[in-house]
N, C-alpha and C. Protein backbone atom coordinates (compact mmCIF):
# COMPACT_ATOMS: atom_id res chain seq x y z
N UNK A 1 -3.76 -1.21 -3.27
CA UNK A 1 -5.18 -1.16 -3.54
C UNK A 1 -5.46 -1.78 -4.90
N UNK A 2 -6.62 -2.46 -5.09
CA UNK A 2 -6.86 -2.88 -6.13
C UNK A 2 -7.54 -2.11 -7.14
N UNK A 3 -7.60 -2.27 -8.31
CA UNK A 3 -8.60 -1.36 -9.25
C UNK A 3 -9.93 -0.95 -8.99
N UNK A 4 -10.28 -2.01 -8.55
CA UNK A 4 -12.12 -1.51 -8.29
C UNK A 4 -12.03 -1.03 -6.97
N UNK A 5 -11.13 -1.66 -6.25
CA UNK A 5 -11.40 -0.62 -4.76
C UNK A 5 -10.77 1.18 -5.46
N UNK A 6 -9.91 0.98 -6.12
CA UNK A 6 -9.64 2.42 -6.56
C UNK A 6 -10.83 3.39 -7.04
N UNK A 7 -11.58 2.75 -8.30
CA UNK A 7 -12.44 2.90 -8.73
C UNK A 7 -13.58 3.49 -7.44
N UNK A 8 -14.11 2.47 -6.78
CA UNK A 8 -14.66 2.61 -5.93
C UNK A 8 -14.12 4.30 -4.80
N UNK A 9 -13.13 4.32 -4.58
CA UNK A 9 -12.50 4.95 -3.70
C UNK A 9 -12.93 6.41 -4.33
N UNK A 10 -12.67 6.07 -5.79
CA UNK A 10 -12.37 7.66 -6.61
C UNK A 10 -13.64 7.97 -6.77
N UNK A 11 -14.82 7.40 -7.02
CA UNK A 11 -16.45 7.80 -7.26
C UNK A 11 -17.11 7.95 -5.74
N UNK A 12 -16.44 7.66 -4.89
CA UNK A 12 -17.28 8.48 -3.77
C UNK A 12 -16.64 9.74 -3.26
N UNK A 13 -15.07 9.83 -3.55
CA UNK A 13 -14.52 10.97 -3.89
C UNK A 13 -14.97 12.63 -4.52
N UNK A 14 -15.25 11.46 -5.65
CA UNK A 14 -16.12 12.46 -6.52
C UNK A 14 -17.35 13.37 -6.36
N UNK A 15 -17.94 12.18 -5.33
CA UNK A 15 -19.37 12.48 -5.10
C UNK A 15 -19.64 13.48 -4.15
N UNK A 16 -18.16 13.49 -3.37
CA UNK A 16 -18.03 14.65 -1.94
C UNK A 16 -17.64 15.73 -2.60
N UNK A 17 -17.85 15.77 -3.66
CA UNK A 17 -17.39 17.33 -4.76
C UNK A 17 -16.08 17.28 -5.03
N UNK A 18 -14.79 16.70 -4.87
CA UNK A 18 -13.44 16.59 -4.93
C UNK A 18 -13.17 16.55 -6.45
N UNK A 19 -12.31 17.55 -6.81
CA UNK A 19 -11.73 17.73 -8.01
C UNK A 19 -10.34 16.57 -8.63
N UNK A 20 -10.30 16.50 -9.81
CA UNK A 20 -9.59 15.48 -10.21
C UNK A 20 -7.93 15.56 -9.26
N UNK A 21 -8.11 17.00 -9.37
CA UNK A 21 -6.39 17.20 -8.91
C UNK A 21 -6.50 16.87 -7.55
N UNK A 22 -7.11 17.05 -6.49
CA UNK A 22 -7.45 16.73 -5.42
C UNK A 22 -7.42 15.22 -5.20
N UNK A 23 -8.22 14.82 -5.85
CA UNK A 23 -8.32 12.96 -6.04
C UNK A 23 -6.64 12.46 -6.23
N UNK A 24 -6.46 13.01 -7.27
CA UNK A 24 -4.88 12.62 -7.59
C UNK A 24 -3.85 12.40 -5.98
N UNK A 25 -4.15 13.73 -5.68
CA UNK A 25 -3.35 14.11 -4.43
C UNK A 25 -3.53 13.06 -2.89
N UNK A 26 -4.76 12.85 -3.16
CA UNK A 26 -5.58 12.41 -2.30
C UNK A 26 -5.24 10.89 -2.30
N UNK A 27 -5.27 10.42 -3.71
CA UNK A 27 -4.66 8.85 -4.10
C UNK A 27 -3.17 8.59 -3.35
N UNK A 28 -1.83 9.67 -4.10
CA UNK A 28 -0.72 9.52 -4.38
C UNK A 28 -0.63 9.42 -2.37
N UNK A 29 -1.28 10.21 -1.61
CA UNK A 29 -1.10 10.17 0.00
C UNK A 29 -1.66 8.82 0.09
N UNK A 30 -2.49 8.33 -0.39
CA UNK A 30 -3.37 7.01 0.45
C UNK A 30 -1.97 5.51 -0.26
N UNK A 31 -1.74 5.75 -1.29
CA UNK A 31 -0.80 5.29 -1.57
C UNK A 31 0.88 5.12 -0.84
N UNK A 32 0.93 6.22 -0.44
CA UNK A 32 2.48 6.18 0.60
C UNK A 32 1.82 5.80 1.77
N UNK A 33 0.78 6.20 2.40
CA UNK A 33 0.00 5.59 3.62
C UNK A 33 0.40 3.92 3.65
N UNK A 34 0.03 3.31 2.27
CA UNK A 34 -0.67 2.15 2.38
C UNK A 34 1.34 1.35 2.30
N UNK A 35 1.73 2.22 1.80
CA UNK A 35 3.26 1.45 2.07
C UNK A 35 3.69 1.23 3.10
N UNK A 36 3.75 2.89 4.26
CA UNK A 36 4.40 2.49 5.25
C UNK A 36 3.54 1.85 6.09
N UNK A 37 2.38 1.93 5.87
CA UNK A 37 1.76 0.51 6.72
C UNK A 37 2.19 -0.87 6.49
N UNK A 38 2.62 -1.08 5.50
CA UNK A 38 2.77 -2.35 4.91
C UNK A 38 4.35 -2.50 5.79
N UNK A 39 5.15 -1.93 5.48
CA UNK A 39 6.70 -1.80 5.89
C UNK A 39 6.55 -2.27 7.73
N UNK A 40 5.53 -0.85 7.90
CA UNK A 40 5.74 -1.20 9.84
C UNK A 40 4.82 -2.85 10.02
N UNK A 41 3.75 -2.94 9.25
CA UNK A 41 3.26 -4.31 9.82
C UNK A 41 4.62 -5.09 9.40
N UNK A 42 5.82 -5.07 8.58
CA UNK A 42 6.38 -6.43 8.11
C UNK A 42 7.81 -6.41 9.21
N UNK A 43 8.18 -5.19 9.51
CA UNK A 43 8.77 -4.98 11.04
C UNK A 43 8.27 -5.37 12.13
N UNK A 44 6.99 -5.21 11.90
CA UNK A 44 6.47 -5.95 13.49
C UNK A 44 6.35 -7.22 13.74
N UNK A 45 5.77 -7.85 12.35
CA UNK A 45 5.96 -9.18 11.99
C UNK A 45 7.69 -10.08 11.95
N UNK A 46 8.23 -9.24 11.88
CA UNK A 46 10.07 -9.89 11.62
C UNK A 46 9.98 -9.64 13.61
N UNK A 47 9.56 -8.66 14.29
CA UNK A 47 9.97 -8.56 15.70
C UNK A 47 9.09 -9.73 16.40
N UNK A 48 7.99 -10.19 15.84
CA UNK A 48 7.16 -11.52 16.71
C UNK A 48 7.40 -12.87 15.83
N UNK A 49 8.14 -12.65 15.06
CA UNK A 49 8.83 -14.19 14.83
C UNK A 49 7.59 -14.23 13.66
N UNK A 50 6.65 -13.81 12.89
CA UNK A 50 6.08 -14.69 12.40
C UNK A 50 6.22 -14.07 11.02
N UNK A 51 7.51 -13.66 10.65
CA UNK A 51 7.88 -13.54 9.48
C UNK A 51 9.47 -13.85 8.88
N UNK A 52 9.87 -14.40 8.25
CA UNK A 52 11.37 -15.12 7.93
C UNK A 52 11.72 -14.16 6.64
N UNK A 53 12.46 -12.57 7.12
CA UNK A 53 13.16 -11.72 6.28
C UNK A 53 14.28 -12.48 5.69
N UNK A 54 15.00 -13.59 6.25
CA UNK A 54 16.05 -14.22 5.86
C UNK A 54 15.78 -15.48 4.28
N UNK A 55 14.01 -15.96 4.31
CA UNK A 55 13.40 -16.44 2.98
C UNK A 55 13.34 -15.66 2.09
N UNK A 56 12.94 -14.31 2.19
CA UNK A 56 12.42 -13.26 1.16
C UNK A 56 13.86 -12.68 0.65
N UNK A 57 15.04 -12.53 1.47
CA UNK A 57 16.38 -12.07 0.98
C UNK A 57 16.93 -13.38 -0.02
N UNK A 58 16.83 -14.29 0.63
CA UNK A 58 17.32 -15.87 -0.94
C UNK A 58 16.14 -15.87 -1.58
N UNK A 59 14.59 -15.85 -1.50
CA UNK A 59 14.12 -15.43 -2.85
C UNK A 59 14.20 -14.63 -3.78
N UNK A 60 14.52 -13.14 -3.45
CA UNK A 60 14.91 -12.72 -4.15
C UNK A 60 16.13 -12.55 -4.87
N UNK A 61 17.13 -12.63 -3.77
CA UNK A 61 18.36 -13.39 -4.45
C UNK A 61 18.52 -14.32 -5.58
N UNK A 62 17.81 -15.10 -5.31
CA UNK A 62 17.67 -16.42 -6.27
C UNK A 62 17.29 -15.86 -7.81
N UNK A 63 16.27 -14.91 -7.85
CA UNK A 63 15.58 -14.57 -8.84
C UNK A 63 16.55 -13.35 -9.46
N UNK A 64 17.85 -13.26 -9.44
CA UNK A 64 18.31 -12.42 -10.00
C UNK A 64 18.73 -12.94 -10.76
């Protein structure tokens, strides 16, 4: 997520009465959410061909 979508995210948060600690909690979940979404779309993407895990392993390779 980006800053202002955060921003954004956390002031309507707010506005539903949600306490800081709540928000926190509320972030740190939308945050692991937003990973393993990311992970299963890049599995699904390596299973329909339209992603090359074998580029991203020698880029990063490379960059060590």
């Amino acid at each position: 997520m980006s800053d202002k979508s955060d921003t954004v995210l956390i002031e309507f948060l707010q506005q539903r009465g949600h306490s800081q600690e709540e928000i926190d909690k509320i972030m740190k979940r939308l945050a692991e959410h937003d990973a393993e979404s990311m992970r299963e779309s890049i599995f699904d993407s390596i299973a329909g061909g339209s992603f090359n895990l074998d580029e991203i392993i020698k880029q990063a390779l490379e960059g060590e």
